[in-house]
Structure formats: structure tokens, C-alpha cells
N, C-alpha and C. Protein backbone atom coordinates (compact mmCIF):
# COMPACT_ATOMS: atom_id res chain seq x y z
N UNK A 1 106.77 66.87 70.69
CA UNK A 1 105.65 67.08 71.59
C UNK A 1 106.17 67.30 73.00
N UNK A 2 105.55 68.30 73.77
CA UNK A 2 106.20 68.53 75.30
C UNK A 2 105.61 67.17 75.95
N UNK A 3 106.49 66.98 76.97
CA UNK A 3 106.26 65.88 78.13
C UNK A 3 105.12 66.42 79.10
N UNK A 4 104.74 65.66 80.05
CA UNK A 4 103.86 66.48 80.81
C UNK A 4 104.69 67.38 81.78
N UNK A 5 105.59 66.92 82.14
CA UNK A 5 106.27 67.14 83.31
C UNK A 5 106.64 68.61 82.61
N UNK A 6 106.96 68.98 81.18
CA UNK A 6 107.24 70.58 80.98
C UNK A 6 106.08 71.19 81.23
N UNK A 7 104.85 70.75 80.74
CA UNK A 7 103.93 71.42 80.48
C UNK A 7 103.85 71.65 82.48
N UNK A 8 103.85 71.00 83.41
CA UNK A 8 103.54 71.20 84.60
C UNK A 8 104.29 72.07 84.96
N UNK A 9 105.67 72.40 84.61
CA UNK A 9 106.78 73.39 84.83
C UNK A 9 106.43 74.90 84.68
N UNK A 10 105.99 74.71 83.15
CA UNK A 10 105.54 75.76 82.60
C UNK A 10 104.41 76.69 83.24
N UNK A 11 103.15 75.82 83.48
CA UNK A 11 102.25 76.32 84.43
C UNK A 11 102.52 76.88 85.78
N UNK A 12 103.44 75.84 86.28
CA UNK A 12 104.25 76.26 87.98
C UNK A 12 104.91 77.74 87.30
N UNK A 13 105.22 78.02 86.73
CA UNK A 13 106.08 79.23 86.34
C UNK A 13 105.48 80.28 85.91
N UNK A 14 104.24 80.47 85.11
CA UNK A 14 102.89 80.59 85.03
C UNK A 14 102.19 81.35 86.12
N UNK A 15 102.06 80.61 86.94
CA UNK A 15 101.51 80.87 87.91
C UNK A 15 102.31 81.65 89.00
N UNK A 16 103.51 81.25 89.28
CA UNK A 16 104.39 82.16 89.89
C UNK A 16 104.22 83.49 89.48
N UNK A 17 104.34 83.84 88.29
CA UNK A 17 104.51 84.96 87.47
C UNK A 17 103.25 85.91 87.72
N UNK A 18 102.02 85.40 87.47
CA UNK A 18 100.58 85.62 87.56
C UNK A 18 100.82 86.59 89.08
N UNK A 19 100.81 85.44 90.19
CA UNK A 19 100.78 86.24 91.77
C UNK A 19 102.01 86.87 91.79
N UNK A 20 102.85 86.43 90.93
CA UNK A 20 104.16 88.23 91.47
C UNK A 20 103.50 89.32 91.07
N UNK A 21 102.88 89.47 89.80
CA UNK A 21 101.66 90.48 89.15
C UNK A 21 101.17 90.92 89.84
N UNK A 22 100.16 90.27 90.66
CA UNK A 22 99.35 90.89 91.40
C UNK A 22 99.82 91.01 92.91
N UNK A 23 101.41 90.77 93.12
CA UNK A 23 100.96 91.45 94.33
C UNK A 23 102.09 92.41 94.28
N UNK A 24 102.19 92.87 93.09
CA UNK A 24 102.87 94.18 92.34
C UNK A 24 102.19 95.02 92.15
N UNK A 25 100.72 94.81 91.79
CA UNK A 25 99.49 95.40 91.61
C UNK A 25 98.97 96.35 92.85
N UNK A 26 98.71 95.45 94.11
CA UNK A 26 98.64 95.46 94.92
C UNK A 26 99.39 97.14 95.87
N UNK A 27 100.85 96.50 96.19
CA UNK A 27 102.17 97.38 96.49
C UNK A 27 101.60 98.76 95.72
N UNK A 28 101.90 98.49 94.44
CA UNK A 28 101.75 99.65 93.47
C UNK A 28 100.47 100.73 93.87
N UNK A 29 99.51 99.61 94.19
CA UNK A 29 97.99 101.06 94.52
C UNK A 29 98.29 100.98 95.83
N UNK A 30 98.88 100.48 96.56
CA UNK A 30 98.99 100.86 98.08
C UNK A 30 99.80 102.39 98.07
N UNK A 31 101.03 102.23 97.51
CA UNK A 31 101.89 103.09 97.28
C UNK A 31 101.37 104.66 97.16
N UNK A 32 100.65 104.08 95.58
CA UNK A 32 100.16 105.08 94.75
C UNK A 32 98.78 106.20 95.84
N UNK A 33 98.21 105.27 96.57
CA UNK A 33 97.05 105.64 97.68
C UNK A 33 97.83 106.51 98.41
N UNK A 34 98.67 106.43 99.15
CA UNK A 34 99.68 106.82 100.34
C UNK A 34 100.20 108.03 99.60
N UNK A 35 100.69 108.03 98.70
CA UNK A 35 101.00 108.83 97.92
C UNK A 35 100.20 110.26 97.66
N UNK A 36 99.30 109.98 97.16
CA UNK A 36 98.13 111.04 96.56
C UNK A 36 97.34 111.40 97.68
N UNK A 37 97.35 110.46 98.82
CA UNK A 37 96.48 111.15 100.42
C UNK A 37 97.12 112.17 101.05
N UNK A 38 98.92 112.39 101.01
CA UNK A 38 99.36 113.24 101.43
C UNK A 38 99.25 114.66 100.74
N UNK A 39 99.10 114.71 100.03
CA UNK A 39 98.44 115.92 98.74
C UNK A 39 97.45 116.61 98.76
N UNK A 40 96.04 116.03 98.53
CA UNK A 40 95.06 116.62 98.69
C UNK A 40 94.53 115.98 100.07
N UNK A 41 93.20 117.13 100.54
CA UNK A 41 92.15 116.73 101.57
C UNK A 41 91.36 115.22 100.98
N UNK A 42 91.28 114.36 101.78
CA UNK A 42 90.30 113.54 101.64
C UNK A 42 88.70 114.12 101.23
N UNK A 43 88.83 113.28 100.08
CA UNK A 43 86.79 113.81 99.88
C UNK A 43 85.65 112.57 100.34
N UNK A 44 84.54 112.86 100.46
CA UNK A 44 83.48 112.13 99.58
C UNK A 44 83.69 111.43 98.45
N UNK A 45 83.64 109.88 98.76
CA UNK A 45 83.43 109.20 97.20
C UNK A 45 84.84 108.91 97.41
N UNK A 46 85.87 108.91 97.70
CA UNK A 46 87.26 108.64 97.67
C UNK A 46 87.59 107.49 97.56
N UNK A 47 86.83 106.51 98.45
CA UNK A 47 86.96 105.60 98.75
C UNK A 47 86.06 104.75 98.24
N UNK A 48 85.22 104.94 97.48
CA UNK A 48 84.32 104.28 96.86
C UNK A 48 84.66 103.94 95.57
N UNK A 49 84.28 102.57 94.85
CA UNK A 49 84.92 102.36 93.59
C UNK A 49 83.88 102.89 92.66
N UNK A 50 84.55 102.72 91.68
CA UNK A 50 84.08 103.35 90.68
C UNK A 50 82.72 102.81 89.88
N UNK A 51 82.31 101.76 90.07
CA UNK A 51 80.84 101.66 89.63
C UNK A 51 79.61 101.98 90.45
N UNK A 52 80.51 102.42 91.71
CA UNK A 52 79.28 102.95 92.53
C UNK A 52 78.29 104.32 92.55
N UNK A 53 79.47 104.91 91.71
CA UNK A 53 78.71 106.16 91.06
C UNK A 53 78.07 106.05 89.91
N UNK A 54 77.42 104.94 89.22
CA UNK A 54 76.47 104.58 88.79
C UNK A 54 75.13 104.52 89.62
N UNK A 55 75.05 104.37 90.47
CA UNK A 55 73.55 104.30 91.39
C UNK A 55 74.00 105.88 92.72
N UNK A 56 74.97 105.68 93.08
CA UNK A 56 74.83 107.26 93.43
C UNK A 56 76.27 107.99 93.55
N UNK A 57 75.66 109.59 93.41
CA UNK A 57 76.80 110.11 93.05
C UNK A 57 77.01 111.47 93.93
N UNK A 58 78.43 111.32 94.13
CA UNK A 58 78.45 112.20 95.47
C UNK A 58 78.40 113.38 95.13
N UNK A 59 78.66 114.31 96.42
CA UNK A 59 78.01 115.47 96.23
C UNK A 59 79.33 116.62 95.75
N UNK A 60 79.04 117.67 95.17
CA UNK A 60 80.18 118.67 95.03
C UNK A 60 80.70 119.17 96.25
């Protein structure tokens, strides 16, 4: 049976892992943003997430 003290390790490690994720996540769409703005013109809706074009939807 684990001790507690692994099981607390495990979680601490866990959790480390979790926020390196996300702020890999993070970097990654920053990147990826910076990236794809130098390319095309900025549109309408660009910046808007994606369930918002459920209630409205931009224009052509």
C-alpha cells in the first residue's frame, strides 16, 4: 500500500506537470497567433471565440 507521503509526492508532481501543460498551451497559441497575424489581413470575428458565432455571425 503507498504511504501518504508518496501519494502527496505524486500529486506535487501531478500538478507540476498539469501547469507546465498549460503554460505550454498558452506559449504555443501565443506563438501560433503571432505567427498567422503576420500572413493574412486581420478580419472580423478574429478575435472572437468560437461559440460566439452561435448567436452572431460575422459578416463576409
Amino acid at each position: 500500500m503507498c504511504s501518504s507521503r508518496k501519494i502527496l509526492w505524486s500529486l506535487l508532481l501531478l500538478s507540476v506537470v498539469e501547469v507546465g501543460l498549460g503554460v505550454a498551451s498558452i506559449v504555443l497559441g501565443a506563438v501560433g497567433i503571432s505567427w498567422v497575424r503576420g500572413e493574412h489581413k486581420p478580419q472580423q470575428g478574429d478575435a472572437s471565440p468560437v461559440w460566439s458565432g452561435l448567436c452572431v455571425r460575422p459578416g463576409n
